[in-house]
Structure formats: structure tokens, C-alpha cells
PDB file of N, CA and C in Angstrom:
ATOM      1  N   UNK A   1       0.836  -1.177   0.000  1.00  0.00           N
ATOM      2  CA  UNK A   1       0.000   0.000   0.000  1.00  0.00           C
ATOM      3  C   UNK A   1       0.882   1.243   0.000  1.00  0.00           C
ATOM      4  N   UNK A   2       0.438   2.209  -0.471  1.00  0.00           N
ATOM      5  CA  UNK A   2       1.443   3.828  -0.655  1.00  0.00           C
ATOM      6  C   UNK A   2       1.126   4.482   0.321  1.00  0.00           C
ATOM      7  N   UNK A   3       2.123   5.218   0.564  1.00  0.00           N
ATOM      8  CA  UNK A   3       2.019   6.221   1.543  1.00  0.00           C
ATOM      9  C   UNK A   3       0.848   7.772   1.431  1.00  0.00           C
ATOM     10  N   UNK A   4      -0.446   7.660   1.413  1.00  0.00           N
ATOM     11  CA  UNK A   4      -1.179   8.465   1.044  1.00  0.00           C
ATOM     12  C   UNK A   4      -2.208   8.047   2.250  1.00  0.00           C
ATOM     13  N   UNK A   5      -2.681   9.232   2.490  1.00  0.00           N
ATOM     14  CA  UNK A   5      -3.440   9.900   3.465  1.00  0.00           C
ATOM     15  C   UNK A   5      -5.276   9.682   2.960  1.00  0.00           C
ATOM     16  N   UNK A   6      -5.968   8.411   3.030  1.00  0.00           N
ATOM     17  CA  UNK A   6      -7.307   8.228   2.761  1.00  0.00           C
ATOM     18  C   UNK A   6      -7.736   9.217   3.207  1.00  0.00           C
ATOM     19  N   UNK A   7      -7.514  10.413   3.654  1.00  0.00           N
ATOM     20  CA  UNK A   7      -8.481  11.420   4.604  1.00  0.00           C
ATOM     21  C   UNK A   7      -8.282  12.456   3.676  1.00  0.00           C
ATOM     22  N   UNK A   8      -7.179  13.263   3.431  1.00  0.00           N
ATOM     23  CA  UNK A   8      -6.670  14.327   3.311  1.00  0.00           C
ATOM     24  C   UNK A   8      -5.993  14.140   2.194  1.00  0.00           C
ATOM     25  N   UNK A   9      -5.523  13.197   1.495  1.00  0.00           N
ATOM     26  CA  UNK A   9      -4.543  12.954   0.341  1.00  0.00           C
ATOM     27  C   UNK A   9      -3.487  13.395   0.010  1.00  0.00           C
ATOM     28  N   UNK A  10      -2.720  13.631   1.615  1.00  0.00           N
ATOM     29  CA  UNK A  10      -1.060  14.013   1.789  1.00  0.00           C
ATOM     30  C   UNK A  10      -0.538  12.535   1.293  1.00  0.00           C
ATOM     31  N   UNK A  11       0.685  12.420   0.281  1.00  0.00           N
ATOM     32  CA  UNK A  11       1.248  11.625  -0.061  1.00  0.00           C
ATOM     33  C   UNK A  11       2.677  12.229  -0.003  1.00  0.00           C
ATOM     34  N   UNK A  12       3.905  11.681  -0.347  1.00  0.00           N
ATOM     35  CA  UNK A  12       4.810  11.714  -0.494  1.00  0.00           C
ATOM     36  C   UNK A  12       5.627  12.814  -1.429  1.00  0.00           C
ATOM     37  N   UNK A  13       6.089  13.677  -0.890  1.00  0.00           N
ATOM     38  CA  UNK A  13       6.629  14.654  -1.980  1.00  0.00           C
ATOM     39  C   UNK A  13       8.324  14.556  -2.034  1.00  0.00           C
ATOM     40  N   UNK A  14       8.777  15.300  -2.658  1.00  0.00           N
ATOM     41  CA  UNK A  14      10.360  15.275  -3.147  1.00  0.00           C
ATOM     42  C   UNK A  14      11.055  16.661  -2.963  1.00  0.00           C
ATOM     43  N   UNK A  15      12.350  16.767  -2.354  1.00  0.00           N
ATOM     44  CA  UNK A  15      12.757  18.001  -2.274  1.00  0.00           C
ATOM     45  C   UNK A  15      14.374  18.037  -1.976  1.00  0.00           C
ATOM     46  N   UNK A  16      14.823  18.904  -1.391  1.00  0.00           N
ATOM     47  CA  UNK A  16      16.618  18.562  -2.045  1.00  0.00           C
ATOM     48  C   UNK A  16      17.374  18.771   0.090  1.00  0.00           C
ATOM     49  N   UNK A  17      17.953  17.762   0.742  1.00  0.00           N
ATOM     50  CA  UNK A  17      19.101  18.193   1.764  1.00  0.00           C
ATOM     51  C   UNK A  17      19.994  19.129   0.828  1.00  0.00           C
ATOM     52  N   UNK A  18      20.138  19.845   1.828  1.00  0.00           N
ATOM     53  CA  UNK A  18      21.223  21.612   1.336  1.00  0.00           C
ATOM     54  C   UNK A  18      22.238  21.232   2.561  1.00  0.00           C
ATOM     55  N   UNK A  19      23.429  20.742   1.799  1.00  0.00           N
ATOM     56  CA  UNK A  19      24.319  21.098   3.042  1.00  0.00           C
ATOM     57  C   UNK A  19      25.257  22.118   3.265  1.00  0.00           C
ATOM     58  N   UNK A  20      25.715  22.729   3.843  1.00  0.00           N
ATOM     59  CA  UNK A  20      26.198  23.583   4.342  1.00  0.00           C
ATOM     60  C   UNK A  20      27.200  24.452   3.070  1.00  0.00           C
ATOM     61  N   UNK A  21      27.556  23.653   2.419  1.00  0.00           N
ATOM     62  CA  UNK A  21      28.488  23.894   1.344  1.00  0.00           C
ATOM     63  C   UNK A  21      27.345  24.165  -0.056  1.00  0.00           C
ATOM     64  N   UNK A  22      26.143  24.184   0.175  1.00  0.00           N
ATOM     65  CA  UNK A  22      25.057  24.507  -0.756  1.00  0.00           C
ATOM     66  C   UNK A  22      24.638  23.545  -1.888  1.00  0.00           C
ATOM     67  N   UNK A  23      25.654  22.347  -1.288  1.00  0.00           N
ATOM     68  CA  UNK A  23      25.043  20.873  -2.346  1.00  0.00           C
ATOM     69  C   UNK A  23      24.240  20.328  -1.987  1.00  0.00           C
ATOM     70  N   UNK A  24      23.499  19.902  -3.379  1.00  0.00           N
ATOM     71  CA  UNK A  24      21.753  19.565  -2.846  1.00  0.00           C
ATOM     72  C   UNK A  24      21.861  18.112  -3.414  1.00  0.00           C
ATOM     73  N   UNK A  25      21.427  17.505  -2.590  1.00  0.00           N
ATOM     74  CA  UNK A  25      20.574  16.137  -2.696  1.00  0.00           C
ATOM     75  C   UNK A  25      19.810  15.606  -3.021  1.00  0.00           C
ATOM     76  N   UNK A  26      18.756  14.821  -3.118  1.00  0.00           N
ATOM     77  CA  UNK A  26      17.281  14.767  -3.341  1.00  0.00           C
ATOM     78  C   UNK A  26      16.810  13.713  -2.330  1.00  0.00           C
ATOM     79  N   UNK A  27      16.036  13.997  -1.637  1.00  0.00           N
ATOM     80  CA  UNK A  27      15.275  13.405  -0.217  1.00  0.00           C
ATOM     81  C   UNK A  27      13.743  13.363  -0.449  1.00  0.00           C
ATOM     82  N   UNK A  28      12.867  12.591   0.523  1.00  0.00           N
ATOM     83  CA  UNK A  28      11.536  12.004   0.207  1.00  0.00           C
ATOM     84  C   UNK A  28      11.095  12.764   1.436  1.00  0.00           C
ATOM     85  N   UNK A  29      10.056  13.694   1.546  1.00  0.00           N
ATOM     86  CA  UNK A  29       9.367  14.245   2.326  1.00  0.00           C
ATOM     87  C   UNK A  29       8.263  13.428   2.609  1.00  0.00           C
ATOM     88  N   UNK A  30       8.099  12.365   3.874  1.00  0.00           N
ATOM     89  CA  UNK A  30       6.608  11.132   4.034  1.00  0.00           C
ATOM     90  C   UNK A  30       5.876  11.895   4.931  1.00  0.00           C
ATOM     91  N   UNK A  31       4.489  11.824   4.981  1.00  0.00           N
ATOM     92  CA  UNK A  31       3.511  12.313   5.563  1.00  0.00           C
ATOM     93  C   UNK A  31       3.663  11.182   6.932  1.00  0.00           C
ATOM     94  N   UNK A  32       2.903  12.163   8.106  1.00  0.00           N
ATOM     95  CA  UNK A  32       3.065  10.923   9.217  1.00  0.00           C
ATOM     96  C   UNK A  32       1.463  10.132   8.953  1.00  0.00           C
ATOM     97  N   UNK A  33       1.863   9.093   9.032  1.00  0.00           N
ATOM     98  CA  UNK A  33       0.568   8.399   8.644  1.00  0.00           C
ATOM     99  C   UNK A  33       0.340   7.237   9.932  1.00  0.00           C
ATOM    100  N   UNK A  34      -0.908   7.047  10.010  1.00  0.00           N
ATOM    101  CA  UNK A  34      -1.090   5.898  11.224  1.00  0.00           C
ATOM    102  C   UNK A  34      -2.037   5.159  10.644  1.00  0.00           C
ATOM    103  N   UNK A  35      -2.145   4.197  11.188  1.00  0.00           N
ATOM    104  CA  UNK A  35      -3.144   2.616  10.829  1.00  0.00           C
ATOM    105  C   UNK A  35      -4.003   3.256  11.804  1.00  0.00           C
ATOM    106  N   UNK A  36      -5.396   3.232  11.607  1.00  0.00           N
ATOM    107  CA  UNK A  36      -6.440   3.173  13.338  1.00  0.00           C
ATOM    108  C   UNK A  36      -7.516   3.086  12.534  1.00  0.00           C
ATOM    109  N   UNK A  37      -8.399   2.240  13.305  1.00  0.00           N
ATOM    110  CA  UNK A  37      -9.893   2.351  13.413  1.00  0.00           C
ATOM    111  C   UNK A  37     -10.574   2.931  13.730  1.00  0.00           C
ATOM    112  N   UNK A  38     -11.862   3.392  13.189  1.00  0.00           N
ATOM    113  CA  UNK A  38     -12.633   4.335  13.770  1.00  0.00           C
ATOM    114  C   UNK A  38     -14.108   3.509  13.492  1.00  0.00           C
ATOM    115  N   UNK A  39     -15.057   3.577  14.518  1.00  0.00           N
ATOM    116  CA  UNK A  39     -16.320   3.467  14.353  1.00  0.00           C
ATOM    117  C   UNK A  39     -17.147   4.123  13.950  1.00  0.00           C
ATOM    118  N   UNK A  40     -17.958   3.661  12.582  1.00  0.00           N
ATOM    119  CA  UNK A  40     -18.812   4.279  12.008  1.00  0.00           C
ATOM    120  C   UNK A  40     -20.056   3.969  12.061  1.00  0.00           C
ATOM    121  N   UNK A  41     -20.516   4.846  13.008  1.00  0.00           N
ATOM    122  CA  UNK A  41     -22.085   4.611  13.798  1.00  0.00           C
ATOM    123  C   UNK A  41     -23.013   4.714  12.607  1.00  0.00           C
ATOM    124  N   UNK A  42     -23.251   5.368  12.008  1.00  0.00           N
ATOM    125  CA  UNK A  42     -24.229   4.937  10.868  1.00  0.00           C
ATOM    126  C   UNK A  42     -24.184   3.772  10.001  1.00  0.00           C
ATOM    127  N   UNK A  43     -23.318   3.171   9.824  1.00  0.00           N
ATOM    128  CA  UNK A  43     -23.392   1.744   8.972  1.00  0.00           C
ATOM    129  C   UNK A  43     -22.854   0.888  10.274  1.00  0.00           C
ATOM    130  N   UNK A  44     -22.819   0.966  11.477  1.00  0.00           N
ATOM    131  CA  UNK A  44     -22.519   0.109  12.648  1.00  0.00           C
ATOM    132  C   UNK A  44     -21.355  -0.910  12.479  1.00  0.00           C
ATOM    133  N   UNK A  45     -20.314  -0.397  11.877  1.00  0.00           N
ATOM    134  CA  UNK A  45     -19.006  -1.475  11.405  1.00  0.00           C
ATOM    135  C   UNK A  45     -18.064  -0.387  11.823  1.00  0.00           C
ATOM    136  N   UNK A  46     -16.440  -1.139  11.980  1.00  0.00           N
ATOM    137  CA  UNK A  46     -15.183  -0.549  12.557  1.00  0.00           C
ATOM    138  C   UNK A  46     -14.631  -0.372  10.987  1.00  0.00           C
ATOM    139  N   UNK A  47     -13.960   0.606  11.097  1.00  0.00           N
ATOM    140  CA  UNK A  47     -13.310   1.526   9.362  1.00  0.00           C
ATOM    141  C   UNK A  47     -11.917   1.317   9.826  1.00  0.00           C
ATOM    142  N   UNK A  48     -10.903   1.061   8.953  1.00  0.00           N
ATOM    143  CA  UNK A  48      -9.789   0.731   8.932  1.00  0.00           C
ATOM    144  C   UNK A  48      -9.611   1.715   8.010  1.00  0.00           C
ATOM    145  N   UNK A  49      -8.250   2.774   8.654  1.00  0.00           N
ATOM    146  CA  UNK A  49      -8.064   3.840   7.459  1.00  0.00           C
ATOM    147  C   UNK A  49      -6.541   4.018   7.874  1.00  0.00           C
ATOM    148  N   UNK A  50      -5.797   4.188   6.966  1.00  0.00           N
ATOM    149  CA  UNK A  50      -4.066   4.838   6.868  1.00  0.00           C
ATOM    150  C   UNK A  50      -4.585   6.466   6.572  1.00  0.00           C
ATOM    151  N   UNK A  51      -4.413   6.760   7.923  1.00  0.00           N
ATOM    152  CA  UNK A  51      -4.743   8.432   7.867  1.00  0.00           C
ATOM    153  C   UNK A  51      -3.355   9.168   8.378  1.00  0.00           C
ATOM    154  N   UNK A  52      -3.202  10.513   8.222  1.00  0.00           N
ATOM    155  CA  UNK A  52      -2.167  11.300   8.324  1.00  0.00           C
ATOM    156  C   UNK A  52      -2.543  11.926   9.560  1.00  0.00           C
ATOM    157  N   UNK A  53      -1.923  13.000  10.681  1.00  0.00           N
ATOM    158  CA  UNK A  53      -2.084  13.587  12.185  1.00  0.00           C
ATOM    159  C   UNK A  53      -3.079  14.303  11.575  1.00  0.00           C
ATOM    160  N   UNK A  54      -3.017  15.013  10.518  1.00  0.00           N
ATOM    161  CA  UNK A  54      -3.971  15.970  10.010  1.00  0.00           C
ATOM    162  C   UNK A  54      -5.104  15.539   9.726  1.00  0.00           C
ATOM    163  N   UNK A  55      -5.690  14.247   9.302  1.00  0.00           N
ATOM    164  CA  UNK A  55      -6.525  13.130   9.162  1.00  0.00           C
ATOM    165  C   UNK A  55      -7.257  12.998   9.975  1.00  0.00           C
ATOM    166  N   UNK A  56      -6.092  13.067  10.901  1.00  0.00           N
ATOM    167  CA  UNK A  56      -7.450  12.226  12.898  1.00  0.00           C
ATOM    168  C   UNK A  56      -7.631  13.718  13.063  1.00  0.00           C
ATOM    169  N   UNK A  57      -6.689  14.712  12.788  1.00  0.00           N
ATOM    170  CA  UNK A  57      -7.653  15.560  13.219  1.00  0.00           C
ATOM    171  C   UNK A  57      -8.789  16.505  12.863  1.00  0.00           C
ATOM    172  N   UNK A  58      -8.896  16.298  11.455  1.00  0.00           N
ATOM    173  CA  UNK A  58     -10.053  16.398  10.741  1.00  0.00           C
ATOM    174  C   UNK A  58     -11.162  15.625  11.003  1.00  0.00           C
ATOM    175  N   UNK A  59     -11.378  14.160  11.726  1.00  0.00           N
ATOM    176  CA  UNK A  59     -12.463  13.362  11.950  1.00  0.00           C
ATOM    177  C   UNK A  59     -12.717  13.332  12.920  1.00  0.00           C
ATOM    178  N   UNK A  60     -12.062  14.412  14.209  1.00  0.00           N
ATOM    179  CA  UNK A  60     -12.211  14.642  14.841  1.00  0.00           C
ATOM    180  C   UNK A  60     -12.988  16.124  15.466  1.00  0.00           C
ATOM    181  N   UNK A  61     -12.894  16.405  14.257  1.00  0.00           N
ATOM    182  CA  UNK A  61     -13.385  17.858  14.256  1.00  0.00           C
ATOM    183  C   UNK A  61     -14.745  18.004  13.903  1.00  0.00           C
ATOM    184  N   UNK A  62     -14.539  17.424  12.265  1.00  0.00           N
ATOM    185  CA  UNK A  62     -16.450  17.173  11.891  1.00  0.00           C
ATOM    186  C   UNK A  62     -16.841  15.590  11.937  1.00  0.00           C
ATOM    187  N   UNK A  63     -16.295  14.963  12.339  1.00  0.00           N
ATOM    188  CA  UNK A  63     -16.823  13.359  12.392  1.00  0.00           C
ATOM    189  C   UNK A  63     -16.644  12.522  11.289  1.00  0.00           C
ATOM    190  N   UNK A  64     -16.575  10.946  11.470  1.00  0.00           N
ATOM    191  CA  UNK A  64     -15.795  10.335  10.570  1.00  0.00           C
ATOM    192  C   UNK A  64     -16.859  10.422   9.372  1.00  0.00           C
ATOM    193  N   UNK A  65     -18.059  10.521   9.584  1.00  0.00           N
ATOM    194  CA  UNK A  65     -19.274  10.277   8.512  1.00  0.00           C
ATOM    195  C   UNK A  65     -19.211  11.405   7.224  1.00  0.00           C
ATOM    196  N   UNK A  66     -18.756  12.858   7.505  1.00  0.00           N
ATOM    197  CA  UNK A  66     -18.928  13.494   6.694  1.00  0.00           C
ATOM    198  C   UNK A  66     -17.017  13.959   6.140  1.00  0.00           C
ATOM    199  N   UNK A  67     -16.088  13.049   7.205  1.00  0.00           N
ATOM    200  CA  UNK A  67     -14.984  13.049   6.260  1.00  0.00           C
ATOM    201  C   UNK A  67     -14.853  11.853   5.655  1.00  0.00           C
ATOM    202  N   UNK A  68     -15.373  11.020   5.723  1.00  0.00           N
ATOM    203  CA  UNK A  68     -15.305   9.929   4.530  1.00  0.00           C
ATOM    204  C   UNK A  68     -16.544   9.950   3.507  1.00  0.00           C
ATOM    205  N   UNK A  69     -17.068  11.367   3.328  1.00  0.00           N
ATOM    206  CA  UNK A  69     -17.815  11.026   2.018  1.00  0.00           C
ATOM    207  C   UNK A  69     -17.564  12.284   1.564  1.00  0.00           C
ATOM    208  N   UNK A  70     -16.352  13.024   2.090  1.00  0.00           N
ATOM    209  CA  UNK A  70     -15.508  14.134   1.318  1.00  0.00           C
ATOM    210  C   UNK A  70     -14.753  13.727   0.412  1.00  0.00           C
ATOM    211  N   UNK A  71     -14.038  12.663   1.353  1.00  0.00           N
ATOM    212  CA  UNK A  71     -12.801  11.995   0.960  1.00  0.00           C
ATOM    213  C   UNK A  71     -13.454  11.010   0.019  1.00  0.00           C
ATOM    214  N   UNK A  72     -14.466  10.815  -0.285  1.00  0.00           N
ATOM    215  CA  UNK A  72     -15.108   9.817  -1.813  1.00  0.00           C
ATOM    216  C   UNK A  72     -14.945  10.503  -2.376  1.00  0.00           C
ATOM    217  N   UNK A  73     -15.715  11.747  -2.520  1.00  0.00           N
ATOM    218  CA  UNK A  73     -16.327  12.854  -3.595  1.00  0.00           C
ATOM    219  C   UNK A  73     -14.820  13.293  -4.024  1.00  0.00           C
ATOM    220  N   UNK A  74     -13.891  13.338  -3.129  1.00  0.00           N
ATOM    221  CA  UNK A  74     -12.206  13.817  -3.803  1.00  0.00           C
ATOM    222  C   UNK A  74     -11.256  12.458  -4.856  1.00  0.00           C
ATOM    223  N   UNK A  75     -11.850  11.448  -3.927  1.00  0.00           N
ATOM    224  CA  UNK A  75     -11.086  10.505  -4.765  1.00  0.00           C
ATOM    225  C   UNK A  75     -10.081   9.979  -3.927  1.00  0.00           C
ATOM    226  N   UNK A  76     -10.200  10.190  -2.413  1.00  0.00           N
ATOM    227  CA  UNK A  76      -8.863   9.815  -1.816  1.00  0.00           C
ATOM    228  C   UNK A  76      -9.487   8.321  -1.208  1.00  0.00           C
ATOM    229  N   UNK A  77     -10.644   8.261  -1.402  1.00  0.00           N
ATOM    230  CA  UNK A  77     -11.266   7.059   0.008  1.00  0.00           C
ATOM    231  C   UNK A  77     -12.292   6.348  -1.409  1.00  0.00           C
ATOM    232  N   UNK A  78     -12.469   4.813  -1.287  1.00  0.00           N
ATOM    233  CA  UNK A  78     -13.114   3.687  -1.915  1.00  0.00           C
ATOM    234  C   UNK A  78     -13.428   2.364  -1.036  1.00  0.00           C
ATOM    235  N   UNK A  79     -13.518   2.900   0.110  1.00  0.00           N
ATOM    236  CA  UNK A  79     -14.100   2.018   0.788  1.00  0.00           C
ATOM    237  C   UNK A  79     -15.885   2.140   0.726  1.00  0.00           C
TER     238      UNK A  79
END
């Protein structure tokens, strides 16, 4: 599975270590992502989602029901 955010659709970006001497690198910027369940009282079943900090705290804010049928309508969630 990829590193992408079912909630929010933070995935993985690309960008350069600068070291001191001004030589650049190229490094992988990963979203923090966590495994957790959440209960979804309207269809009465446990949701298994790879969400990002920004994730829980979006379903925490307006509830998992109306961020997982954001996250359909965007294209990030197919459960």
C-alpha cells in the first residue's frame, strides 16, 4: 500500500538536503501516517483507514461520517 493519506490525500513529496556547502541532494518528504480504526455509527461497522495527524484531526473535528464522504467525492477514500 502507498504512503497516502485516505483522509486528506497528503502523499509523499520530493525536495533537495542543502548542506552547508550549498550541495543539494534529493530526499523524500513522508507524511506521518497511522493505521487506526474508527467506528462508524451509521453503517454500525469498525473503518480501517491509513490516515495522516492531520486526518485524525479532521475526523475529529467534523466526524468520521462526513470526512469519509468528502474523501469519496475527492477521490482519496473507496471504501
Amino acid at each position: 500500500m502507498s504512503n497516502i493519506c485516505e483522509i486528506t490525500g497528503k502523499r509523499v513529496i520530493v525536495g533537495n538536503n542543502v548542506s552547508h556547502s550549498n550541495k543539494r541532494t534529493r530526499r523524500v518528504f513522508k507524511p506521518n501516517l497511522q493505521v487506526k480504526k474508527f467506528y462508524h455509527a451509521e453503517e454500525d461497522r469498525w473503518v480501517t483507514l491509513k490516515v495522516s495527524a492531520a486526518g485524525i484531526r479532521n475526523i475529529n473535528k467534523k466526524g468520521l461520517h462526513a470526512c469519509l464522504k468528502e474523501a469519496a467525492d475527492k477521490g482519496y477514500y473507496k471504501g
